[in-house]
Structure formats: structure tokens, C-alpha cells
C-alpha atoms as a PDB file:
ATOM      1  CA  UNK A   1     214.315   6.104 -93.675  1.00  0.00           C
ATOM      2  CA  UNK A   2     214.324   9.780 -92.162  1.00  0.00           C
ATOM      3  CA  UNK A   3     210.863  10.378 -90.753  1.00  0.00           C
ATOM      4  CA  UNK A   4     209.710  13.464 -92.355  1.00  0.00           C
ATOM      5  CA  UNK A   5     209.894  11.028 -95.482  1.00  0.00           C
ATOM      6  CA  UNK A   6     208.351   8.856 -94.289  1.00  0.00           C
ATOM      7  CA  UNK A   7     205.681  10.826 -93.157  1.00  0.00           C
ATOM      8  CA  UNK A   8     205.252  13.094 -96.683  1.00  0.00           C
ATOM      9  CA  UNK A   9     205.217   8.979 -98.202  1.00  0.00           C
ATOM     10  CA  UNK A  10     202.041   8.554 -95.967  1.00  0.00           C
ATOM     11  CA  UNK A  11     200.338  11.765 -96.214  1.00  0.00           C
ATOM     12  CA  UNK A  12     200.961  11.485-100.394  1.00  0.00           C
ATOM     13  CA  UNK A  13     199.139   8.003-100.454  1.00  0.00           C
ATOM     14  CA  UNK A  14     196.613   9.547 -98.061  1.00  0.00           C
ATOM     15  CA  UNK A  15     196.047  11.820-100.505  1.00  0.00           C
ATOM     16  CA  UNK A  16     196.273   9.434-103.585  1.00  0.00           C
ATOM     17  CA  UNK A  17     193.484   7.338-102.092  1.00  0.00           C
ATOM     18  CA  UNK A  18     191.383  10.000-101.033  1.00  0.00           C
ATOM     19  CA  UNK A  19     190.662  11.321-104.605  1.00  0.00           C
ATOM     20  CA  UNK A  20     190.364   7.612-105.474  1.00  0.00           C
ATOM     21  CA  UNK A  21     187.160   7.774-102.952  1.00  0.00           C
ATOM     22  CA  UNK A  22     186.142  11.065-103.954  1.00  0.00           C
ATOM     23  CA  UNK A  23     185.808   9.747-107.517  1.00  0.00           C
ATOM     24  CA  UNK A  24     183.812   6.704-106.662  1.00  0.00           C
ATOM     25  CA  UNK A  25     181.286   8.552-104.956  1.00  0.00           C
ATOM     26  CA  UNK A  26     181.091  11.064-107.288  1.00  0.00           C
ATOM     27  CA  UNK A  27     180.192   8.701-110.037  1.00  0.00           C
ATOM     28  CA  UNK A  28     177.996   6.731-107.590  1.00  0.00           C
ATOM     29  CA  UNK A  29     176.231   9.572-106.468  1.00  0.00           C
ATOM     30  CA  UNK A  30     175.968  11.015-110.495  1.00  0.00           C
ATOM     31  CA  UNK A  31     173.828   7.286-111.008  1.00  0.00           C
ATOM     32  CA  UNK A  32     170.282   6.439-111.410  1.00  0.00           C
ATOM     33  CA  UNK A  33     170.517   3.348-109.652  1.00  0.00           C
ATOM     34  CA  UNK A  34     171.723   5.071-106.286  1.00  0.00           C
ATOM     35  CA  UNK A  35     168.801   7.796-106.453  1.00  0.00           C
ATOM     36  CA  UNK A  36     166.183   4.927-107.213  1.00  0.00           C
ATOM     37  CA  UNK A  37     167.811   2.936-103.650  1.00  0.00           C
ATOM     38  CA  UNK A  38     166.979   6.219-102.076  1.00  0.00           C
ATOM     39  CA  UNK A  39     163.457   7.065-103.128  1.00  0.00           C
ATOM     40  CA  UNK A  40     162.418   3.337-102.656  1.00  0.00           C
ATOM     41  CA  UNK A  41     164.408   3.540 -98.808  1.00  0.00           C
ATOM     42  CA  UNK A  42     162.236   6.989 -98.288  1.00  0.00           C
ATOM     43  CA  UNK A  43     159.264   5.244 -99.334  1.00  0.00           C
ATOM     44  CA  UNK A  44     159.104   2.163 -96.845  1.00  0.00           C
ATOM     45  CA  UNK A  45     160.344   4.417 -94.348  1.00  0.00           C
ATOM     46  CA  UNK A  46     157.423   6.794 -95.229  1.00  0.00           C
ATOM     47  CA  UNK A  47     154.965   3.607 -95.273  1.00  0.00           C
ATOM     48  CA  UNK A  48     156.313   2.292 -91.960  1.00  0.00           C
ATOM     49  CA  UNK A  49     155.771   5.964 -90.037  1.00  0.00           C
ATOM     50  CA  UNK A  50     152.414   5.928 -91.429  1.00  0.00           C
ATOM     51  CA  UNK A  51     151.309   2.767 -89.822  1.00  0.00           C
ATOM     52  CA  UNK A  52     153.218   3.145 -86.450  1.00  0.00           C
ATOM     53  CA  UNK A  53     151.040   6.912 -86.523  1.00  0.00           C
ATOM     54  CA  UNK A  54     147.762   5.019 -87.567  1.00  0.00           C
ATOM     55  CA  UNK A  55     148.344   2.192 -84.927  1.00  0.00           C
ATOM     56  CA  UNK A  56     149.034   4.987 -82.338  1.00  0.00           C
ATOM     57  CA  UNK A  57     145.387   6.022 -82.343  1.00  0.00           C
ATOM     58  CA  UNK A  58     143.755   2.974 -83.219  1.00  0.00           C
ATOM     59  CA  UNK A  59     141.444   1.946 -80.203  1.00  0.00           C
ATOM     60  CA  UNK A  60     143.148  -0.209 -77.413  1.00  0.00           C
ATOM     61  CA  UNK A  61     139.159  -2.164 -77.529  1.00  0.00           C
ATOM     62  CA  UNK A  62     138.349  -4.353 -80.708  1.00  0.00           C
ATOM     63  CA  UNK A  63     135.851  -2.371 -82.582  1.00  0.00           C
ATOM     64  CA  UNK A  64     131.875  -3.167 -81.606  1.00  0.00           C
ATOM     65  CA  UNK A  65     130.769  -2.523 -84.768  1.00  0.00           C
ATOM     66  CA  UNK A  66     128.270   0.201 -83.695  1.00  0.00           C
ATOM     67  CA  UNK A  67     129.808   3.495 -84.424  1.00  0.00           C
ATOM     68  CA  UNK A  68     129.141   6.263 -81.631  1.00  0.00           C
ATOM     69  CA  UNK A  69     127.789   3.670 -79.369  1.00  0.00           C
ATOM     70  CA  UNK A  70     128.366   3.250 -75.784  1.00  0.00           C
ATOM     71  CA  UNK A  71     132.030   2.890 -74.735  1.00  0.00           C
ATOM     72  CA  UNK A  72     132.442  -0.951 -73.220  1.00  0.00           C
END
């Protein structure tokens, strides 16, 4: 086969597949489902930043249980 055939054979099913992808994501992007995976994957990421920030200024000394009272 010559291979400027070839080639236009390949870039056709290129092409051919391509919308086949485009048209999957489209409907998976169009869903509920996929928006409901995001907002629940924002949310634990959201919970997990708030503990790393509230464990970065927690107290490196358990707590004495006198507050304002003399630093050990």
C-alpha cells in the first residue's frame, strides 16, 4: 500500500476515535453522578487541608489544662 494511504487510513481512524472520546466525555461530563464524585473529592480534600492547617498550630506540649498559665 502507497504510504500517503496509508497514512490518510491512520489519520481518518484517528479522527474516527477521537469524536468517539469526545462523545463519551461529553455525556460523562453532562451527568449527575460525575459532578456528585467531584463535590464529594473537593470535600475530603477540603476536610483533610483543614486538619493538616489545625494540626500546624496545635501546641508541640500536651495541653496543661490551665489556660494562660506558665509555659512548661
Amino acid at each position: 500500500m502507497h504510504p500517503v494511504v496509508t497514512m490518510m487510513n491512520w489519520s481518518h481512524h484517528l479522527h474516527d476515535n477521537m469524536l468517539a472520546i469526545w462523545h463519551v466525555m461529553d455525556q460523562h461530563i453532562h451527568s449527575r453522578h460525575f459532578w456528585h464524585g467531584v463535590m464529594l473529592t473537593l470535600l475530603i480534600i477540603g476536610f483533610i487541608v483543614l486538619l493538616v492547617l489545625a494540626f500546624m498550630n496545635a501546641p508541640s506540649i500536651p495541653y496543661s489544662g490551665v489556660p494562660y498559665g506558665p509555659a512548661l
